[in-house]
C-alpha atoms as a PDB file:
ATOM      1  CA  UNK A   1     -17.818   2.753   9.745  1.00  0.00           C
ATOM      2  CA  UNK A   2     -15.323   2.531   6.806  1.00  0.00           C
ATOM      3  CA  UNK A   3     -17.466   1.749   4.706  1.00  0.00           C
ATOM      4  CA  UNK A   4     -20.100   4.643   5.430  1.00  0.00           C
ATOM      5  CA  UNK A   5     -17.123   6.570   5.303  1.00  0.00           C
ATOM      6  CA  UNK A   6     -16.072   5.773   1.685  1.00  0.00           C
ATOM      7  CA  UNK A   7     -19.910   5.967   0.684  1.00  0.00           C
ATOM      8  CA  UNK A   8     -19.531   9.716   1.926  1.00  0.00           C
ATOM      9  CA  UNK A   9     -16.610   9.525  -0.800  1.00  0.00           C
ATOM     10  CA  UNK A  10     -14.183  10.004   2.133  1.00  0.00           C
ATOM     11  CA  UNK A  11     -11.279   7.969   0.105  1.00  0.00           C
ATOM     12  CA  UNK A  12      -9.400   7.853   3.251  1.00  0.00           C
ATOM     13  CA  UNK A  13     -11.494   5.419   4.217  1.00  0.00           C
ATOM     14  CA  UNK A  14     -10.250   3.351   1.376  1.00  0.00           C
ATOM     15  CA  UNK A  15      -6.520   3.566   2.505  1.00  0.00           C
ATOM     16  CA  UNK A  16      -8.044   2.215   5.494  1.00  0.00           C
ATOM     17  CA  UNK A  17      -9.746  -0.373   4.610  1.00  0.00           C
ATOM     18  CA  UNK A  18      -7.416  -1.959   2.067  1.00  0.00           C
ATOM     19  CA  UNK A  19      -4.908  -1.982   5.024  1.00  0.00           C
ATOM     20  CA  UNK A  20      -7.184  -3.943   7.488  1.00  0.00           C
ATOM     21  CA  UNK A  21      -7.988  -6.396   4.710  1.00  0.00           C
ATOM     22  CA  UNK A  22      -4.093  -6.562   3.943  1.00  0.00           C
ATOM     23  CA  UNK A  23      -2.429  -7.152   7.801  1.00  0.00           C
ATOM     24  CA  UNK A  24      -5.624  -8.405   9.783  1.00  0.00           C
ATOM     25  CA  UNK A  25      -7.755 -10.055   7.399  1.00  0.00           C
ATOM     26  CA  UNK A  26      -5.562 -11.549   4.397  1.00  0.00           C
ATOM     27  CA  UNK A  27      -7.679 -10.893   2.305  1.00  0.00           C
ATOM     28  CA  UNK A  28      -5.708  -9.824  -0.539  1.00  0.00           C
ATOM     29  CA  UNK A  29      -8.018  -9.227  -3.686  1.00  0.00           C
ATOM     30  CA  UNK A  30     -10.541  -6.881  -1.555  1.00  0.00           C
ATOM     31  CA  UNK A  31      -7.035  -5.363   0.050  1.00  0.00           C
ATOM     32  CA  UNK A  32      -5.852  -4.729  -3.687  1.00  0.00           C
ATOM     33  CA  UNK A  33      -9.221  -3.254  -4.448  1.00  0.00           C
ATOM     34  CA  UNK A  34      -9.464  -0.733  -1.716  1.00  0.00           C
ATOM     35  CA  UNK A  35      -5.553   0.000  -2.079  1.00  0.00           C
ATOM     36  CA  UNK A  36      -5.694   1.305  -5.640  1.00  0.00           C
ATOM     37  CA  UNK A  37      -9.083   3.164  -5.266  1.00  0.00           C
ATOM     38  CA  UNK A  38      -7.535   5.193  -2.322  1.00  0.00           C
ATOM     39  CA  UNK A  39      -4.534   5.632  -4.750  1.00  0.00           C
ATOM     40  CA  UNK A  40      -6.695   6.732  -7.546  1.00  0.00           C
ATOM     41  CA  UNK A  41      -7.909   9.036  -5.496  1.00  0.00           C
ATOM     42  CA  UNK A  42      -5.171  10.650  -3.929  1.00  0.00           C
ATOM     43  CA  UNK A  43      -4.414   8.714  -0.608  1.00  0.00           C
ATOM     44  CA  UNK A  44      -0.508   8.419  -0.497  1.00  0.00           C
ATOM     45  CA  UNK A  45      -0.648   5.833   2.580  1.00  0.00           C
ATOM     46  CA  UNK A  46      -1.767   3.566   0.448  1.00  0.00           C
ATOM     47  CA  UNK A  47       1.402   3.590  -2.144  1.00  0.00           C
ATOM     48  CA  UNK A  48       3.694   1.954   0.712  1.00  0.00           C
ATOM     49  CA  UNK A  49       1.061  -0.483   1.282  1.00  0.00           C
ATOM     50  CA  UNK A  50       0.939  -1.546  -2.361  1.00  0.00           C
ATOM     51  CA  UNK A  51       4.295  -1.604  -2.135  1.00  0.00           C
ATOM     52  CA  UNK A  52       4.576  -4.227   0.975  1.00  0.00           C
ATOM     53  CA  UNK A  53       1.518  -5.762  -0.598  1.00  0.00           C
ATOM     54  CA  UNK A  54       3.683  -6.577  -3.664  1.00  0.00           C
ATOM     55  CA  UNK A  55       6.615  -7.635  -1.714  1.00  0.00           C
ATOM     56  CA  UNK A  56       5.342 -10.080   0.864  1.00  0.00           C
ATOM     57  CA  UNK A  57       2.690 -11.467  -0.962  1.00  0.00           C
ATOM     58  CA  UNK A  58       2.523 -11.242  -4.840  1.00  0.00           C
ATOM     59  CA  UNK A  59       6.417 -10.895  -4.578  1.00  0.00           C
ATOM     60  CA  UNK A  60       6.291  -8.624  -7.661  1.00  0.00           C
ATOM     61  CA  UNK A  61       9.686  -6.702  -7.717  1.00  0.00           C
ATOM     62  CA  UNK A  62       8.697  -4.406 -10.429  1.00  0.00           C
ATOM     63  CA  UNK A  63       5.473  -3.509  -8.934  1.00  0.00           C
ATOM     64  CA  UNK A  64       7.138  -3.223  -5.301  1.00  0.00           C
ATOM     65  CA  UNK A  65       9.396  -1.345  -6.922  1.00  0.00           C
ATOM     66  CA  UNK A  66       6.867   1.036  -8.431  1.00  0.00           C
ATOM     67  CA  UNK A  67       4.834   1.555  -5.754  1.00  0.00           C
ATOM     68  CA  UNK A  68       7.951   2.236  -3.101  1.00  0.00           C
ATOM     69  CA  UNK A  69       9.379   4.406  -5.644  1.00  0.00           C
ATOM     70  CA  UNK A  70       5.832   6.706  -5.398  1.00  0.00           C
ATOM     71  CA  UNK A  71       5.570   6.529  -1.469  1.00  0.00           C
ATOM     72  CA  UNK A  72       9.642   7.803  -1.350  1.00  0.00           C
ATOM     73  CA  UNK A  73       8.990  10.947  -3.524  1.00  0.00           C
ATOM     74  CA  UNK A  74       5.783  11.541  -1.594  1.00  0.00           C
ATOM     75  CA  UNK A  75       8.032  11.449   1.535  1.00  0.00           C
ATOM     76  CA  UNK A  76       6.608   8.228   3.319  1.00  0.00           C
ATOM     77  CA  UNK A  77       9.272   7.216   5.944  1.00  0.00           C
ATOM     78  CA  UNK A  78       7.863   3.863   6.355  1.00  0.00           C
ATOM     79  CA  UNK A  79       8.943   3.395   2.615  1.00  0.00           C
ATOM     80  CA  UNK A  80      11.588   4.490   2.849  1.00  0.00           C
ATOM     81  CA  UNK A  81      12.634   2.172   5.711  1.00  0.00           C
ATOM     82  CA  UNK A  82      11.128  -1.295   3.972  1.00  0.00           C
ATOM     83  CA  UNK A  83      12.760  -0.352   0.511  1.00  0.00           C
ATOM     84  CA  UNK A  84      16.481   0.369   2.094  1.00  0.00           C
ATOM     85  CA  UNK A  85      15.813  -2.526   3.933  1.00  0.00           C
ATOM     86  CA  UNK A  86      14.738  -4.855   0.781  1.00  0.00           C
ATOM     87  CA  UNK A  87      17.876  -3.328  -1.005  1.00  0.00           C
ATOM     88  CA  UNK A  88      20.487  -4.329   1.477  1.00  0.00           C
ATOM     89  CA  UNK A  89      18.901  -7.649   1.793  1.00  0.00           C
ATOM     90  CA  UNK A  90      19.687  -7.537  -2.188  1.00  0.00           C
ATOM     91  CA  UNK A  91      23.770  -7.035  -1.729  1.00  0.00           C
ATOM     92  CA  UNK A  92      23.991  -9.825   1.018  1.00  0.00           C
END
């Protein structure tokens, strides 16, 4: 249904789909893929995502960085959370 979705250019769909192929399927390149079209095309979920994505599993601080930074000023509590979280983690 995704999928019909995003052919409908419902970019929602996208954020949704990267995240399923992130958590539940692992698999990360399509998860990328689907993560930075819904970005490109104005889905804001998907910034936090990108953001785990980069630190669990590419463990890219700069990119995590990046990409938490975005969700914060968009307001994304989740980010917020994960990055104070990865920061304290930091001072210990």
């Amino acid at each position: 249904y995704y999928l019909m979705a995003l052919s409908r250019n419902d970019f929602e769909a996208a954020s949704y789909l990267g995240i399923y192929y992130l958590k539940v399927e692992k698999q990360y390149v399509l998860a990328k893929e689907y993560l930075y079209h819904a970005v490109g095309h104005g889905q804001d979920i998907a910034l936090f995502h990108l953001g785990w994505y980069y630190q669990h599993v590419e463990h890219n601080e700069e990119k995590m960085d990046k990409y938490y930074s975005m969700a914060l000023e968009k307001g994304d509590s989740n980010a917020i959370a994960y990055y104070q979280n990865y920061l304290e983690n930091l001072i210990k």
